[in-house]
C-alpha atoms as a PDB file:
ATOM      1  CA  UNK A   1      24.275  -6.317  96.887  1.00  0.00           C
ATOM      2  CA  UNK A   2      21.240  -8.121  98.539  1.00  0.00           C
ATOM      3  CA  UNK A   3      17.883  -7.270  96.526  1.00  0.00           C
ATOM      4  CA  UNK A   4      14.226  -8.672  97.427  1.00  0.00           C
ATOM      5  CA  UNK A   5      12.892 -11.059  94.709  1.00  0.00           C
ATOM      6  CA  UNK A   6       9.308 -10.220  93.573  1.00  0.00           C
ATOM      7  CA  UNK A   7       9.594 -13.350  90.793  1.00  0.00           C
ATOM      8  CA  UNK A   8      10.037 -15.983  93.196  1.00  0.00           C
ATOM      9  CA  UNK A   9       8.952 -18.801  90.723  1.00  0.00           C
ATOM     10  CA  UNK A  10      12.836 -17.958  89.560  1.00  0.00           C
ATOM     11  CA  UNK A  11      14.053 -20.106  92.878  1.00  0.00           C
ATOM     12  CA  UNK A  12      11.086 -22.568  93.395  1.00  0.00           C
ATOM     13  CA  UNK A  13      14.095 -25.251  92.270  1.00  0.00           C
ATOM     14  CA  UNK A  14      16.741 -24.095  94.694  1.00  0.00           C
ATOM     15  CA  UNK A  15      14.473 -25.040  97.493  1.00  0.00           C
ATOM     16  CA  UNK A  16      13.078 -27.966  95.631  1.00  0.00           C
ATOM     17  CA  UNK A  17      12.026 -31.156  98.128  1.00  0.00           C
ATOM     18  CA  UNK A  18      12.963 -28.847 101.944  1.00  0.00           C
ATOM     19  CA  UNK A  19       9.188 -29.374 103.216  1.00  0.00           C
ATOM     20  CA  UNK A  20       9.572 -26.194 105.351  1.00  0.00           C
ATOM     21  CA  UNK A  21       6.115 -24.381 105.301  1.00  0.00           C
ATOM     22  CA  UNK A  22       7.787 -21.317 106.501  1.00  0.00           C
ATOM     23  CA  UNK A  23       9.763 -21.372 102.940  1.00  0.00           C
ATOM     24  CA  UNK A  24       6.437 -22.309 101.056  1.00  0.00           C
ATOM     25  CA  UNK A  25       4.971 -18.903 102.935  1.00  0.00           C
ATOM     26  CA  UNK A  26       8.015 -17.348 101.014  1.00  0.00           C
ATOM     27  CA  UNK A  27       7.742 -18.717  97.836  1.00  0.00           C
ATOM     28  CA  UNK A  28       3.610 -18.869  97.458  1.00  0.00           C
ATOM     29  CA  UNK A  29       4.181 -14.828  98.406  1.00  0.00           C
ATOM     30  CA  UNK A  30       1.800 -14.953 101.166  1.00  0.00           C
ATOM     31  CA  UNK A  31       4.030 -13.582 103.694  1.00  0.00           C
ATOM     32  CA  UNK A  32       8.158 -13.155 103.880  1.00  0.00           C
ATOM     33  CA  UNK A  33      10.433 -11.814 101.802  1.00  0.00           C
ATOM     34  CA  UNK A  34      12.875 -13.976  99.275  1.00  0.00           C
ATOM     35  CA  UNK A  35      16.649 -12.306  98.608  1.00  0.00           C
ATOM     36  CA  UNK A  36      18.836 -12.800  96.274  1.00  0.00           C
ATOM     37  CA  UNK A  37      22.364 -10.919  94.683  1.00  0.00           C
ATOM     38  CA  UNK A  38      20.578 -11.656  91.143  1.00  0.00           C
ATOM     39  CA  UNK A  39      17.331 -11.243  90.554  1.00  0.00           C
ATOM     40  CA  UNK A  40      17.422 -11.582  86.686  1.00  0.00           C
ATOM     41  CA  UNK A  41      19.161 -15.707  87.279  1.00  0.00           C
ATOM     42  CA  UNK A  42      19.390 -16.718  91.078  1.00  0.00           C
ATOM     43  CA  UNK A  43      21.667 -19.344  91.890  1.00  0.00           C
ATOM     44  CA  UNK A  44      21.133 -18.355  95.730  1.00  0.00           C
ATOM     45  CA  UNK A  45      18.464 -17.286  97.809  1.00  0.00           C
ATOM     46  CA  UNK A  46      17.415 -16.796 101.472  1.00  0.00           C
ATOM     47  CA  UNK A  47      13.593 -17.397 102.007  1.00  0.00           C
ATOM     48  CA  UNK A  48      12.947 -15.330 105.557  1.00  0.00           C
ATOM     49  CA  UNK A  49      10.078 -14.810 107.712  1.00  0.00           C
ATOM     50  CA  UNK A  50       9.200 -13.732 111.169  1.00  0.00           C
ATOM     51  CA  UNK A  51      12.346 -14.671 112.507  1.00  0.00           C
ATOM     52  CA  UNK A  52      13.715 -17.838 110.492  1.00  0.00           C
ATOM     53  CA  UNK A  53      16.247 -17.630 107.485  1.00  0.00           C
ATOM     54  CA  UNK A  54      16.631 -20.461 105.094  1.00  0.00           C
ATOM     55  CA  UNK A  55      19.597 -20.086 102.894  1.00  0.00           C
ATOM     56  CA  UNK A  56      19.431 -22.570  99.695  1.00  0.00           C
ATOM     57  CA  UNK A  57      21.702 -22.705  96.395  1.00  0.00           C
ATOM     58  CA  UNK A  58      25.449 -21.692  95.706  1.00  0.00           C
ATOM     59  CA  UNK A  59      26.632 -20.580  98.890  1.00  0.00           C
ATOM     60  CA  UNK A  60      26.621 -16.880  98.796  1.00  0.00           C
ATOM     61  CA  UNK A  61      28.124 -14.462 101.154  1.00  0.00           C
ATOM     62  CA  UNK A  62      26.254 -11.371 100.300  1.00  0.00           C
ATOM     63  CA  UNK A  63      22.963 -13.208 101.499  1.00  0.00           C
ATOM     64  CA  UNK A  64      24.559 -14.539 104.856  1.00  0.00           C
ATOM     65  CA  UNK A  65      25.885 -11.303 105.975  1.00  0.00           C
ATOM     66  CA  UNK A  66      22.800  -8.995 104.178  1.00  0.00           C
ATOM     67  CA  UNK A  67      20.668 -10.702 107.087  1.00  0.00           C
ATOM     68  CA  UNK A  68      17.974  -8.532 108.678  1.00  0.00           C
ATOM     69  CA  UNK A  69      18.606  -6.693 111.906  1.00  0.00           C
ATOM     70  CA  UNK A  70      18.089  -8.333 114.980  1.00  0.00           C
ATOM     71  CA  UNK A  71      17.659 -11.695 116.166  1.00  0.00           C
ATOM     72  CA  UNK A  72      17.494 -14.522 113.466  1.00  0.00           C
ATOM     73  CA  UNK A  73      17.291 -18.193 113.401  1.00  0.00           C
ATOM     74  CA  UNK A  74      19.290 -19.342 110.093  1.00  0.00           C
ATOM     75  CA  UNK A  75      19.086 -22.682 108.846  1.00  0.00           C
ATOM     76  CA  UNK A  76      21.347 -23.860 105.987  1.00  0.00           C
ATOM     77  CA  UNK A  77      20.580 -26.010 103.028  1.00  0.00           C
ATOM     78  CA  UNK A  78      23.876 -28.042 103.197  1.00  0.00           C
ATOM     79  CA  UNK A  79      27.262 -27.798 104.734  1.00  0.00           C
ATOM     80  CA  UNK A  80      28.928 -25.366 102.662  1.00  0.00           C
ATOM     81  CA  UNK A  81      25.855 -22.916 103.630  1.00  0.00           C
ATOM     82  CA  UNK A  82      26.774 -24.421 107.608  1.00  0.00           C
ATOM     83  CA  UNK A  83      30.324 -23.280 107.372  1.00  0.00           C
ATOM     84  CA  UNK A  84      29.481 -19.699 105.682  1.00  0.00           C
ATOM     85  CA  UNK A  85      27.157 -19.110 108.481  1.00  0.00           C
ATOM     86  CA  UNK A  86      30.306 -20.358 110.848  1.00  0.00           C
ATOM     87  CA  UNK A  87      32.521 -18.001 109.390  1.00  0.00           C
ATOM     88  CA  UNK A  88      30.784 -14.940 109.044  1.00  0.00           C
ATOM     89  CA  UNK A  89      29.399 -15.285 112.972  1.00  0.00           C
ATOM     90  CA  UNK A  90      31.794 -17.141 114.826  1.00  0.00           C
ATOM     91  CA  UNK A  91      29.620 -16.295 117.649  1.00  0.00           C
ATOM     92  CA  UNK A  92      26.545 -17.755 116.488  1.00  0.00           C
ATOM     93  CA  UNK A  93      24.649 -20.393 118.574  1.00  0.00           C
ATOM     94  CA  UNK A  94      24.265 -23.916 116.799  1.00  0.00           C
ATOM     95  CA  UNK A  95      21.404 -25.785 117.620  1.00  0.00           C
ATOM     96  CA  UNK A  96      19.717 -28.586 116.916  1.00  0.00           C
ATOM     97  CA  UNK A  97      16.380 -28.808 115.827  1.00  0.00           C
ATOM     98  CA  UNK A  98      13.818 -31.438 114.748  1.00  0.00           C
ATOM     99  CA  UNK A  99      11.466 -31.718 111.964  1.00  0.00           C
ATOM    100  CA  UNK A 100       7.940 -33.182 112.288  1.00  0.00           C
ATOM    101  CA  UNK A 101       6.226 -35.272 109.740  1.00  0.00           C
ATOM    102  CA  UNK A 102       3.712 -32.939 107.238  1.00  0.00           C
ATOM    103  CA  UNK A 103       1.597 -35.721 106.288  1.00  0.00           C
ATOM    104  CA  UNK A 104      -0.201 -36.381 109.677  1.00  0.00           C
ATOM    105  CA  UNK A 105      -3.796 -37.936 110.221  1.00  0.00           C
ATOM    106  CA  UNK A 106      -5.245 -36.979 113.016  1.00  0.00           C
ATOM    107  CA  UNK A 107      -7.896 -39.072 115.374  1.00  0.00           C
ATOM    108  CA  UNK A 108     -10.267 -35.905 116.097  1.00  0.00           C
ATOM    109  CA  UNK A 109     -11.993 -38.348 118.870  1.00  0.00           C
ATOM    110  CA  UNK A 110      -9.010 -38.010 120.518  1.00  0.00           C
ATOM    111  CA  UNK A 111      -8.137 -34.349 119.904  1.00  0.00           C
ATOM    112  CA  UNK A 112     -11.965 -33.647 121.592  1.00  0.00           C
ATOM    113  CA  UNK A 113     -10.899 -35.874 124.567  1.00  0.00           C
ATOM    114  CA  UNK A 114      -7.988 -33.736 125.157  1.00  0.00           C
ATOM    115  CA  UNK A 115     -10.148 -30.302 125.305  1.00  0.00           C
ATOM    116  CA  UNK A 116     -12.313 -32.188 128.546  1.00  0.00           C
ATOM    117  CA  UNK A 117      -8.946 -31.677 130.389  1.00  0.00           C
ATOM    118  CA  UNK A 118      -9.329 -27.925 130.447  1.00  0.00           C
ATOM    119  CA  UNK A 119      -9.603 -27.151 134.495  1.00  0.00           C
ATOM    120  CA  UNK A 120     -12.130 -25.628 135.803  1.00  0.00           C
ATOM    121  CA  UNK A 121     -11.671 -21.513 135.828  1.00  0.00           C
ATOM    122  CA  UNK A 122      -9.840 -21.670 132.605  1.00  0.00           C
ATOM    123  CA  UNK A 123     -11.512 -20.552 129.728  1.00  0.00           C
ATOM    124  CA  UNK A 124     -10.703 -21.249 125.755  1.00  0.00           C
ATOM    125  CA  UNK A 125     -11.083 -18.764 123.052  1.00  0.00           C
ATOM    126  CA  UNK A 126     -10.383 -17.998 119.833  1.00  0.00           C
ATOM    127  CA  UNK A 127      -8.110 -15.031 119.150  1.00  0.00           C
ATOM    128  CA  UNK A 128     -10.392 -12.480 118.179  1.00  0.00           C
ATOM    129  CA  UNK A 129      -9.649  -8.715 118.264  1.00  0.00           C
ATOM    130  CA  UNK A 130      -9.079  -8.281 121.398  1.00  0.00           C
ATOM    131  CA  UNK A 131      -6.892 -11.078 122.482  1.00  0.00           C
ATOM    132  CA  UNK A 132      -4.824 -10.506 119.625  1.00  0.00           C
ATOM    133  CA  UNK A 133      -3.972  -6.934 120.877  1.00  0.00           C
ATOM    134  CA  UNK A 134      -3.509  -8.093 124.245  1.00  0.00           C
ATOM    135  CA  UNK A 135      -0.745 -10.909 122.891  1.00  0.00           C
ATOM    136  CA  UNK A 136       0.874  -7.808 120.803  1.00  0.00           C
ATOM    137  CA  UNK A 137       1.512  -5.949 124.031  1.00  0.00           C
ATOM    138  CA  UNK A 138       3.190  -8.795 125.739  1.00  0.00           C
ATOM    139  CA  UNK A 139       6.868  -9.667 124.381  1.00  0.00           C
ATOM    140  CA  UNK A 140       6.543 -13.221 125.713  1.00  0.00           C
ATOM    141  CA  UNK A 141       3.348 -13.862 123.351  1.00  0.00           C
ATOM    142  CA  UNK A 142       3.728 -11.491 120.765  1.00  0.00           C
ATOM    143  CA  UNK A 143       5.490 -14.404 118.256  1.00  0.00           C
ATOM    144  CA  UNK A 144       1.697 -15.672 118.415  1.00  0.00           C
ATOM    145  CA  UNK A 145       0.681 -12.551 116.077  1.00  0.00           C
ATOM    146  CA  UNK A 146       3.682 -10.573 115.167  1.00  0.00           C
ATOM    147  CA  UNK A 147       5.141 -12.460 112.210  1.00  0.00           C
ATOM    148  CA  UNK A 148       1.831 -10.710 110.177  1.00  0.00           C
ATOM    149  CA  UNK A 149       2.041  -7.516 109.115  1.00  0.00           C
ATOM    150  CA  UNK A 150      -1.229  -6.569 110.585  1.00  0.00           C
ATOM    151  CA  UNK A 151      -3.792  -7.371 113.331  1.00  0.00           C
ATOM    152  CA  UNK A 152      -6.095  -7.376 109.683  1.00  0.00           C
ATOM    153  CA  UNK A 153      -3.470  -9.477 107.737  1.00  0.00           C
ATOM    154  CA  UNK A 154      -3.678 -12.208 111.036  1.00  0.00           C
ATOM    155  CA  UNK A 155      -7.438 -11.941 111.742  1.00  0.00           C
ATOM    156  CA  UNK A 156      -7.396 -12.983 107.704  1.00  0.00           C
ATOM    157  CA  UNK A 157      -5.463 -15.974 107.686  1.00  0.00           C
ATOM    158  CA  UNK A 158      -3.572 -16.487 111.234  1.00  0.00           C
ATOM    159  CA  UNK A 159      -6.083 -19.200 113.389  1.00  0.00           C
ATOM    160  CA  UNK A 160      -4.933 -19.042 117.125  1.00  0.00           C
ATOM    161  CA  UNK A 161      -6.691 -19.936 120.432  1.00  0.00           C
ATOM    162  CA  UNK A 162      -5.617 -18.798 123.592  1.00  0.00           C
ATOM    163  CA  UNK A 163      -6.607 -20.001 127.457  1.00  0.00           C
ATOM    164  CA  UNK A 164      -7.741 -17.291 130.142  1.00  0.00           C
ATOM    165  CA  UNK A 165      -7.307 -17.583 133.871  1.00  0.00           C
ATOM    166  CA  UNK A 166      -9.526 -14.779 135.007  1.00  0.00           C
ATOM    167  CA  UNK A 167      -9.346 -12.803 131.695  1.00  0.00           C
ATOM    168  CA  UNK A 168      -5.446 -13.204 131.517  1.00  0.00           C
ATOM    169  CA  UNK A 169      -3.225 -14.986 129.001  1.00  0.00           C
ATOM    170  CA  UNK A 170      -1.955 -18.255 130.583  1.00  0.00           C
ATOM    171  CA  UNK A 171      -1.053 -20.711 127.858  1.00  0.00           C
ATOM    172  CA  UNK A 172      -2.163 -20.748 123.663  1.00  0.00           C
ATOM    173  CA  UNK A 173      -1.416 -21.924 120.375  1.00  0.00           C
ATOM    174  CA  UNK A 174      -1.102 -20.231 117.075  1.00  0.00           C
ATOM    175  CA  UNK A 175      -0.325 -19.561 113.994  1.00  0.00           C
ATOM    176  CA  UNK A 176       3.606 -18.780 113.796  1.00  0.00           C
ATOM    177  CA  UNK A 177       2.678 -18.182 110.116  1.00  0.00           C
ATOM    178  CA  UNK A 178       0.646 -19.221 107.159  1.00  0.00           C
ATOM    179  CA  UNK A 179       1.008 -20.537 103.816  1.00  0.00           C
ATOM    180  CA  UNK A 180      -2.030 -21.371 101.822  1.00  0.00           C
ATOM    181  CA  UNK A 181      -2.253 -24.986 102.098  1.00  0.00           C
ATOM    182  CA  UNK A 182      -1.749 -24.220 106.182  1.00  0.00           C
ATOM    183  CA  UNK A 183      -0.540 -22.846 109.291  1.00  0.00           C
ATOM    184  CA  UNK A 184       2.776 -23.448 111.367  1.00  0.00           C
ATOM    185  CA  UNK A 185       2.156 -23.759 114.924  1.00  0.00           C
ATOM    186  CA  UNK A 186       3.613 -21.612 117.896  1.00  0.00           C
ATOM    187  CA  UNK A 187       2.685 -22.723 121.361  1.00  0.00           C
ATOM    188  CA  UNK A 188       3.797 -21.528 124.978  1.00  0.00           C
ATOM    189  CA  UNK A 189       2.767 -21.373 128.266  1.00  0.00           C
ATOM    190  CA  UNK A 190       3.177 -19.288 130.851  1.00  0.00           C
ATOM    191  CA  UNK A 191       5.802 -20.903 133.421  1.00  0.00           C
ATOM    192  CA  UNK A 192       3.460 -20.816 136.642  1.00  0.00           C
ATOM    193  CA  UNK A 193       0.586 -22.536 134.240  1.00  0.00           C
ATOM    194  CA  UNK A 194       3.155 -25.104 133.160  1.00  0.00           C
ATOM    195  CA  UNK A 195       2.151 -29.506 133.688  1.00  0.00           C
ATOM    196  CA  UNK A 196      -1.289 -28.514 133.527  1.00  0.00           C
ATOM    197  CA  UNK A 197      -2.078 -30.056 129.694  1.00  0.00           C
ATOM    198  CA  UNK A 198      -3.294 -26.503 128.640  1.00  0.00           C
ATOM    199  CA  UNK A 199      -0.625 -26.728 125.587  1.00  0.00           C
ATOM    200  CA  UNK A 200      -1.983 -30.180 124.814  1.00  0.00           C
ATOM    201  CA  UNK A 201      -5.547 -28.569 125.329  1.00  0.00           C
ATOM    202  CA  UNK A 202      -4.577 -25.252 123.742  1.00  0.00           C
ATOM    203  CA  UNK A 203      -2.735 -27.467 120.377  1.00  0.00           C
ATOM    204  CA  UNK A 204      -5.756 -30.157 119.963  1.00  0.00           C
ATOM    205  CA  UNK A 205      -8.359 -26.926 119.450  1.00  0.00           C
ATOM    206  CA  UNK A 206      -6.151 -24.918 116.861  1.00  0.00           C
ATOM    207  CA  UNK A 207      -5.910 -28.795 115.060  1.00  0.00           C
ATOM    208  CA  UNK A 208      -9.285 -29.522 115.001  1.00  0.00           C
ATOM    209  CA  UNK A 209     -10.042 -25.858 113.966  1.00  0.00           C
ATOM    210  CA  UNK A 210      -8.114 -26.413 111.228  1.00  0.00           C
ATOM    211  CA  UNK A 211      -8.776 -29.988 110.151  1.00  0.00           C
ATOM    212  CA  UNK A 212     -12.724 -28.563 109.916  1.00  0.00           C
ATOM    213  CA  UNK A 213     -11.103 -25.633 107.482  1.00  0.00           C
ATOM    214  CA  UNK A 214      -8.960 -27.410 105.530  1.00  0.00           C
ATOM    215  CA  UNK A 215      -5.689 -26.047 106.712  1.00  0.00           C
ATOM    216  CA  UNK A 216      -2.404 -28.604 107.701  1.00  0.00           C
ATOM    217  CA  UNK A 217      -1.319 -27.518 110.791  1.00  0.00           C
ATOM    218  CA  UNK A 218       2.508 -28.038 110.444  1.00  0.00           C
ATOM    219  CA  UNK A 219       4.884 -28.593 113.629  1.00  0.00           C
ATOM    220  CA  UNK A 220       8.032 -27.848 113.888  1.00  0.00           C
ATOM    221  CA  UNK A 221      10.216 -28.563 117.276  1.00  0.00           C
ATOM    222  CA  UNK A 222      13.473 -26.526 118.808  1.00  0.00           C
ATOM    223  CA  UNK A 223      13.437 -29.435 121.652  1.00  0.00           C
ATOM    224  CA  UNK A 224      12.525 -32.968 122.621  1.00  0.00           C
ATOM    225  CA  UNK A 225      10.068 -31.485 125.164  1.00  0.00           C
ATOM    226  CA  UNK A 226       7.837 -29.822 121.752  1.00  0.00           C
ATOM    227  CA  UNK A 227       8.798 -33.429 120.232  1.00  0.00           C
ATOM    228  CA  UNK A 228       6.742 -34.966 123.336  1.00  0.00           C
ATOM    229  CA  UNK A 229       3.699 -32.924 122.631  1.00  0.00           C
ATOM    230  CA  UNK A 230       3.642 -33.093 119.243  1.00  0.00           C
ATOM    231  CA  UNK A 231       4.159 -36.990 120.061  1.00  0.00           C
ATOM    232  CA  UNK A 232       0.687 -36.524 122.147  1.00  0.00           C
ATOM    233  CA  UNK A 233      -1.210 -34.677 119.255  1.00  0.00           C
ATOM    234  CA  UNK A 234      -0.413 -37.610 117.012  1.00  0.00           C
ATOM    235  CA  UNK A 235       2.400 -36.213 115.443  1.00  0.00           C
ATOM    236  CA  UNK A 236       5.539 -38.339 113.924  1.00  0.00           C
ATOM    237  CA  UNK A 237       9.277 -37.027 114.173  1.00  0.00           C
ATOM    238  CA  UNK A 238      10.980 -36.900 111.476  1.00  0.00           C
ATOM    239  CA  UNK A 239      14.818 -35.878 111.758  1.00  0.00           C
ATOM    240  CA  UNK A 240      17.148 -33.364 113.299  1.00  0.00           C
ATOM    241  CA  UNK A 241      18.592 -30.878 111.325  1.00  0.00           C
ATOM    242  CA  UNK A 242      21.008 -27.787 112.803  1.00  0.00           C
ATOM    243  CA  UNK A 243      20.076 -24.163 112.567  1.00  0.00           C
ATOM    244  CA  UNK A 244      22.265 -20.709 114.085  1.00  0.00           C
ATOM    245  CA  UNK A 245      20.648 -18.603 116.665  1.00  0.00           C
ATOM    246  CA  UNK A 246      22.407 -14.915 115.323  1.00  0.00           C
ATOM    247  CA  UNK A 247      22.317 -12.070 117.545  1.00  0.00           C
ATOM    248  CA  UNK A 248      20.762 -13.561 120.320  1.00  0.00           C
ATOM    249  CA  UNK A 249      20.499 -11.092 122.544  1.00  0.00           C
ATOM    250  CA  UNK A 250      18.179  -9.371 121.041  1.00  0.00           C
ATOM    251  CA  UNK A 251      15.542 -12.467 121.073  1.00  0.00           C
ATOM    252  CA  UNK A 252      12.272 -11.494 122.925  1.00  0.00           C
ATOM    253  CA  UNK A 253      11.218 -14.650 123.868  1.00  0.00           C
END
């Protein structure tokens, strides 16, 4: 059986040196849920929120096919965890993916130069109340805000921006989720709105709003086009590492 870890000091070293914020948001308890099939002396353990699994330790099938319903993004620790995943959904979607750097220093002169590019008509804003119920009720934003169990939780400790074309969503960035020392950043634009630099414009605010509060503002890219930008922000790659798309079908965005 699958049970939800409350301790989850008791698997801090199964996960010991993956820099994955979205695990940190696990482990420091501040969102997501940990599972294990022993909760009294783990040897396995699935960190998952929003919609990413990370499965670390002895690979365990109980955790791989125990996954939460609907759409999930599973990334294994090692190959063993790889072939498990495999196995128990041959149709699974592999992908690779590639990690960003979590020690960036950012050149705020630069970041400011970027918000001049916003175009006339546009206008940028801080999620506030109302935006964020506006993103909730639109599948194609709703990752902005939905990982949080609240619209309190997120007006908390999410930090998003957003820019309007005549009151209307057209491109943002946000926090995916949050872990104390930070935020992981989700960013889309609307397709019509696209090669306009409002993700470079939307990106340089939520960094600069959070280099003023103390908050890293981790990246993480599912192509080289998010790569590019994060190039552009002043962001370093990394590596590549492979994850499995499950039950795809059921993604909303």
């Amino acid at each position: 059986m699958v049970f939800e870890l409350n301790d989850t000091s008791k698997v801090w070293d199964l996960f010991e040196g993956w820099e994955e914020t979205l695990i940190y948001s696990c482990l420091q308890k501040v969102m997501g849920k940990v599972y294990v099939s022993d909760t009294e002396k783990p040897v396995s353990a699935f960190a998952f929120v929003g919609c990413f699994g990370f499965f670390a330790g002895v690979p365990d099938i109980e955790l791989v096919t125990g996954k939460p319903a609907g759409f999930v993004i599973m990334v294994p620790q090692n190959e063993e965890w790889a072939k498990l995943i495999e196995n128990v959904y041959p149709d699974a979607r592999k992908v690779t993916r590639y990690a960003i750097r979590k020690d960036t220093i950012f050149d705020r002169d630069l970041l400011k130069k970027n918000l001049e590019l916003l175009p006339e008509g546009y206008e940028l804003k801080n999620i506030d109340d109302t935006v964020y119920d506006s993103l909730l009720d639109d599948p194609v934003t709703a990752d902005f805000v939905s990982a949080f169990e609240s619209k309190e939780k997120y007006l908390e400790e999410g930090r998003g921006v957003v820019i309007l074309k005549d009151g209307r969503f057209v491109s943002g960035a946000s926090s995916y989720t949050r872990y104390k020392e930070g935020i992981e950043i989700e960013v889309d634009t609307i397709e019509s709105e696209r090669r306009k630099n409002l993700a470079l414009i939307s990106c340089s605010a939520l960094i600069l709003r959070c280099i003023e509060e103390g908050l890293y503002p981790s990246w993480d890219a599912h192509n080289m086009g998010s790569v590019h930008l994060a190039e552009k922000l002043g962001y370093e790659f990394d590596h590549e590492y492979i994850a499995y798309e499950v039950a795809s079908a059921e993604r909303t965005h």
